[in-house]
C-alpha atoms as a PDB file:
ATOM      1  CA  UNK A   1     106.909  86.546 102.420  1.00  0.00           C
ATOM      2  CA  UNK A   2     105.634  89.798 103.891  1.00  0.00           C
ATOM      3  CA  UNK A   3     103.266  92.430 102.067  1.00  0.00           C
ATOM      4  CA  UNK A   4     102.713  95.857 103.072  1.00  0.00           C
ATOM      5  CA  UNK A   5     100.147  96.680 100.539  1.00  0.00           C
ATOM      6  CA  UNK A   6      98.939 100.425 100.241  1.00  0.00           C
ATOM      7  CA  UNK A   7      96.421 101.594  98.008  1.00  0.00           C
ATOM      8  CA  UNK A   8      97.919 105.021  96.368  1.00  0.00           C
ATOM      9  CA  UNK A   9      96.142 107.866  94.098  1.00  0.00           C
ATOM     10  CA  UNK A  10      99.955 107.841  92.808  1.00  0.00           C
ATOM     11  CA  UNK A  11     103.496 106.565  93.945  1.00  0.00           C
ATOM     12  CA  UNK A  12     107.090 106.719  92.474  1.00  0.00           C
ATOM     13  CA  UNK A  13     110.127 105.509  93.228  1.00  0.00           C
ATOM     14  CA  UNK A  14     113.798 107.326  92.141  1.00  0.00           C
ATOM     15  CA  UNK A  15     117.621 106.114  92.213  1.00  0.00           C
ATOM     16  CA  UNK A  16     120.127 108.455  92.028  1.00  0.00           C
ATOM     17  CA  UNK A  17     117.586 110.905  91.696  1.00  0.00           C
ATOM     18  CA  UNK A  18     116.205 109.012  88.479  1.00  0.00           C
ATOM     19  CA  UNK A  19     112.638 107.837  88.098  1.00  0.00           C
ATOM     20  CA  UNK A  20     112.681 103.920  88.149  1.00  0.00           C
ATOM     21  CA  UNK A  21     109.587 103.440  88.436  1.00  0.00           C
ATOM     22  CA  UNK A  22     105.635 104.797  89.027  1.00  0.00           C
ATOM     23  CA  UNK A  23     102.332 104.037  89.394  1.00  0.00           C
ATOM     24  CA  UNK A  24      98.856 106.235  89.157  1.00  0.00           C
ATOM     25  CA  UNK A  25      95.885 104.957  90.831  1.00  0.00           C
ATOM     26  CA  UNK A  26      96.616 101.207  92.381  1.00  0.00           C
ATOM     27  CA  UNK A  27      98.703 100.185  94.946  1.00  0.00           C
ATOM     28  CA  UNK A  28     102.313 100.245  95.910  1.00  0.00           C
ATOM     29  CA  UNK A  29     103.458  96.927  97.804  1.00  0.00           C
ATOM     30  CA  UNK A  30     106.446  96.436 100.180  1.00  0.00           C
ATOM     31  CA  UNK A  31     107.962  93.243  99.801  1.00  0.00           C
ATOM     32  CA  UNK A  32     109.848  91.451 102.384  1.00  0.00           C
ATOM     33  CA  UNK A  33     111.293  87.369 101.799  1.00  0.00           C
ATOM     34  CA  UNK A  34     112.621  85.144 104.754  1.00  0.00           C
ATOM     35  CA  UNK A  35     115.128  82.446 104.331  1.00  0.00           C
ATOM     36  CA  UNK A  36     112.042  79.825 104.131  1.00  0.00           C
ATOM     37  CA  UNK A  37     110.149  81.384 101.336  1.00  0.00           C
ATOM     38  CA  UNK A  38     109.126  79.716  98.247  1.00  0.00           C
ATOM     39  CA  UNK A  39     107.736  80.461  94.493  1.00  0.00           C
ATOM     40  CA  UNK A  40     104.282  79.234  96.634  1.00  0.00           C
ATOM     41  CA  UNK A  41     104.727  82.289  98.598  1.00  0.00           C
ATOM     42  CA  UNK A  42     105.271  84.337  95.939  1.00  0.00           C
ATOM     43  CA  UNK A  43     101.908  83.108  94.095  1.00  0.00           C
ATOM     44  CA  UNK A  44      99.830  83.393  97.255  1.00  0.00           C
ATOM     45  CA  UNK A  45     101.117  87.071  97.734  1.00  0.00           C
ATOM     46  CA  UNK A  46     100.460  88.013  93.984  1.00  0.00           C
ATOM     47  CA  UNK A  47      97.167  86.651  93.764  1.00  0.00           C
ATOM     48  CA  UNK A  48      96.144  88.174  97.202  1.00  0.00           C
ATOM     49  CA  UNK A  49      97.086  92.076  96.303  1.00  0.00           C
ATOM     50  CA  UNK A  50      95.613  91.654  92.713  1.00  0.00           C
ATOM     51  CA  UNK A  51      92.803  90.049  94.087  1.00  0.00           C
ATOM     52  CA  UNK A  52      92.036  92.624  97.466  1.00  0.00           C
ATOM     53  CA  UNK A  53      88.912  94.356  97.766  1.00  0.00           C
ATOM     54  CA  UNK A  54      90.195  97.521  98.860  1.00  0.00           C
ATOM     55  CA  UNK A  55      89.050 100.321  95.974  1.00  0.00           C
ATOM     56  CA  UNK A  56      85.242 101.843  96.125  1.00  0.00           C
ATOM     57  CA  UNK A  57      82.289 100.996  94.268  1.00  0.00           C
ATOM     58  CA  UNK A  58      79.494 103.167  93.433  1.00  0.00           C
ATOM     59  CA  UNK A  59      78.344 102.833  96.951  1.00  0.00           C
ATOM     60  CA  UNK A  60      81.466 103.818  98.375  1.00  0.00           C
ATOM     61  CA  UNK A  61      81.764 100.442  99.996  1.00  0.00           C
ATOM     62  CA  UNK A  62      85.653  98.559  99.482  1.00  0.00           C
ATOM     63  CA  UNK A  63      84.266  95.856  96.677  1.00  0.00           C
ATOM     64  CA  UNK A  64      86.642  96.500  93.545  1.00  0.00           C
ATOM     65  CA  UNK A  65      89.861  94.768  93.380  1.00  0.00           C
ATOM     66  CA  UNK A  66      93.309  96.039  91.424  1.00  0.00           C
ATOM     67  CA  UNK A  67      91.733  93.619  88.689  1.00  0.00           C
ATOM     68  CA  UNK A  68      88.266  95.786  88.626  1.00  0.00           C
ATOM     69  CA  UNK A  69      89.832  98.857  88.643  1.00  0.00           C
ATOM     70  CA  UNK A  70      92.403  97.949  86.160  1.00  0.00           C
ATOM     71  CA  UNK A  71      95.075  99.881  88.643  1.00  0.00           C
ATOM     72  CA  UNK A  72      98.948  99.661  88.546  1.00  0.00           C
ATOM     73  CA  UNK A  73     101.155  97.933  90.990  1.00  0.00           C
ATOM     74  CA  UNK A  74     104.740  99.606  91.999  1.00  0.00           C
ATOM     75  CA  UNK A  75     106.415  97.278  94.084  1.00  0.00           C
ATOM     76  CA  UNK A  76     109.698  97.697  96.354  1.00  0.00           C
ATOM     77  CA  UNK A  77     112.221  95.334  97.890  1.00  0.00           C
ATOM     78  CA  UNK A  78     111.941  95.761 101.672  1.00  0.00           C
ATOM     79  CA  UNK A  79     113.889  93.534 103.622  1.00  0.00           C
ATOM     80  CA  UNK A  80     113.081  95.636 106.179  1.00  0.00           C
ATOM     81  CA  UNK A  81     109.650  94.090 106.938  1.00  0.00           C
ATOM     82  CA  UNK A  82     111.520  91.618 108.343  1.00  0.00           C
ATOM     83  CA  UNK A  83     113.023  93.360 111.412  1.00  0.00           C
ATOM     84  CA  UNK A  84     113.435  92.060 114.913  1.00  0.00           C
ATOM     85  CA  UNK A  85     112.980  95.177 116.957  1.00  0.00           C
ATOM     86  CA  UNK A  86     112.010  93.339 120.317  1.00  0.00           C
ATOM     87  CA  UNK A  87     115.395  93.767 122.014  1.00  0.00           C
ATOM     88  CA  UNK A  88     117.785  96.922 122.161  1.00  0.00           C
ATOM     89  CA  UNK A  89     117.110  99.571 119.883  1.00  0.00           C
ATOM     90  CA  UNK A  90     118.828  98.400 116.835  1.00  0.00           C
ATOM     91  CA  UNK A  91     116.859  96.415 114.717  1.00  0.00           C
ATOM     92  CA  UNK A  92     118.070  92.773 113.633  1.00  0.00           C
ATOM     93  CA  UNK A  93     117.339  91.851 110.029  1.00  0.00           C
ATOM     94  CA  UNK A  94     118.835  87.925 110.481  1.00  0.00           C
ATOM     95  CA  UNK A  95     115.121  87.138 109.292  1.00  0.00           C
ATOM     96  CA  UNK A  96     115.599  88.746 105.925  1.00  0.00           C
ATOM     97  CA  UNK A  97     116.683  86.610 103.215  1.00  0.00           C
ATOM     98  CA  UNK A  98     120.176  86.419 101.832  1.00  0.00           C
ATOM     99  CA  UNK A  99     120.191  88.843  98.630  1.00  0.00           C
ATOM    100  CA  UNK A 100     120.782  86.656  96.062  1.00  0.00           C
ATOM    101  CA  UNK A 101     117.780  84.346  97.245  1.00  0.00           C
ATOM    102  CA  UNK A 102     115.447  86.901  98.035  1.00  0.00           C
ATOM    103  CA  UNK A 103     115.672  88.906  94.704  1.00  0.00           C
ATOM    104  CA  UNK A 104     114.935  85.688  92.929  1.00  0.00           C
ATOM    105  CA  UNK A 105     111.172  85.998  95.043  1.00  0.00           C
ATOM    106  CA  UNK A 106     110.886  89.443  94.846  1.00  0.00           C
ATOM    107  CA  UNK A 107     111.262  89.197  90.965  1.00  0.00           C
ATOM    108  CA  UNK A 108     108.939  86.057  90.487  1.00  0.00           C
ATOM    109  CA  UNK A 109     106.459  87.915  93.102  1.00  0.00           C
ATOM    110  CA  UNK A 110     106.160  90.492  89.868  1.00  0.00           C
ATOM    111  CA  UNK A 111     105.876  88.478  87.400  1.00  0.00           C
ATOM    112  CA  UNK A 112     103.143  86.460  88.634  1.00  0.00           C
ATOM    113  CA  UNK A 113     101.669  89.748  88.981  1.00  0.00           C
ATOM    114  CA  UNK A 114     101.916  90.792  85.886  1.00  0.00           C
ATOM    115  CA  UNK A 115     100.418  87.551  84.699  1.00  0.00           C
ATOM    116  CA  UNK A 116      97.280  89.049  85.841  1.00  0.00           C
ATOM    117  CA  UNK A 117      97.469  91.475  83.426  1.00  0.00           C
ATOM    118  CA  UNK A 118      98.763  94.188  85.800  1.00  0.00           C
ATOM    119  CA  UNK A 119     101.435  96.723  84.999  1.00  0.00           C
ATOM    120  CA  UNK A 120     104.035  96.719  87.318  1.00  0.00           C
ATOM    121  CA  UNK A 121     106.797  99.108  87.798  1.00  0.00           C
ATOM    122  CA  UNK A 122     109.541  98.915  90.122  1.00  0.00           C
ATOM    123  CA  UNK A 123     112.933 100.213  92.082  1.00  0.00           C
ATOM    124  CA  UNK A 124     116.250  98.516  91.947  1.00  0.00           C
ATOM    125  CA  UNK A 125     116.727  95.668  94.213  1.00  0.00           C
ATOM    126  CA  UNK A 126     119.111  96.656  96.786  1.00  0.00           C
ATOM    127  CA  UNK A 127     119.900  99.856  95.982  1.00  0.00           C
ATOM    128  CA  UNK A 128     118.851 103.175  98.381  1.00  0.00           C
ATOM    129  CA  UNK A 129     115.189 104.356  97.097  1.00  0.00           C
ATOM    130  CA  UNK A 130     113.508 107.453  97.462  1.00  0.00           C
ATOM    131  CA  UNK A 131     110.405 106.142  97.652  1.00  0.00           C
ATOM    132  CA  UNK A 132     106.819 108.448  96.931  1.00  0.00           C
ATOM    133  CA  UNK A 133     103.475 107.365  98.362  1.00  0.00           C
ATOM    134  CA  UNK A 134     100.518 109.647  97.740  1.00  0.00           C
ATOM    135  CA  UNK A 135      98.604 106.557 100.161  1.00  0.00           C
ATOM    136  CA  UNK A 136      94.170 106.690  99.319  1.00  0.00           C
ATOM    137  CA  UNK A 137      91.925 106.528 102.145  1.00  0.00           C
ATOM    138  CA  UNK A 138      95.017 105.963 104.030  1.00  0.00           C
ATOM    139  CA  UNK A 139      94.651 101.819 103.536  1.00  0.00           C
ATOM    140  CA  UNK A 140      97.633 100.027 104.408  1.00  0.00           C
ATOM    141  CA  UNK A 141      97.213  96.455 105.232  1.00  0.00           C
ATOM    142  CA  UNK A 142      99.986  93.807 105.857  1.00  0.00           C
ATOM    143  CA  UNK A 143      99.741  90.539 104.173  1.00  0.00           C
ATOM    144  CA  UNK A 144     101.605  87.520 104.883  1.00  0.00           C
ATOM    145  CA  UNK A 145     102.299  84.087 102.958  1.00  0.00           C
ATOM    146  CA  UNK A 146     102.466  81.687 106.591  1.00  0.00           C
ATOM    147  CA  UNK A 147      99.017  82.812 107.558  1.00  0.00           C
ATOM    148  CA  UNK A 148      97.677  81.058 104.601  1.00  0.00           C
END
């Protein structure tokens, strides 16, 4: 599973012009799943953004995690992550998971989130997003489960 994790001031996403979900201060997370992915990669990804030291302290130095700042998580399905862009200039998504397979990770990827005691808000898996990023610092770092 891929991660693009960015740490927001705020974030939304709409359907149809309707609010699905939103977050205030914490982090809005891309999430891509591959045809080998596993609930394993899902709990490695969840514990890694809840667990990131990427929000000031008093100092100003990244050393406060979602957890310690008791921030928000909106994430969104984004089988693009897993693009093959090295030939042409179309991209091939054959990496992506199968929908039906990847929603399944995508969903348990939140929940095990949540378990942290996070709030988590969402889009709608599969459908076209209009998605809002008001990104902090800018910090936008890309995990992955493979390079445990």
């Amino acid at each position: 599973m891929r991660a693009l994790v960015q740490r927001v001031t705020s974030g939304k996403v709409e359907v149809a012009g309707k609010v699905t979900g939103s977050v205030a201060k914490g982090m809005v997370v891309l999430v891509g799943v591959t045809h080998t992915d596993t609930e394993a990669d899902a709990r490695y990804l969840a514990e890694k953004c809840v667990n990131l030291r990427i929000y000031d302290d008093e100092a100003g130095v990244m050393n406060r995690s979602l957890l310690d700042i008791q921030g928000g998580m909106l994430a969104i399905s984004q089988f693009t992550l897993y693009a093959d862009t090295v030939k042409g200039r179309r991209p091939f998504y054959g990496a992506a998971a199968r929908p039906e397979e990847a929603v399944k990770l995508y969903e348990k990827f939140m929940e095990l989130v949540r378990e942290y005691g996070i709030h988590v808000e969402s889009g709608i898996f599969g459908a076209e997003m209009a998605v809002e990023i008001h990104n902090d610092g800018p910090v936008t770092l890309m995990l992955e489960s493979k390079v445990k």
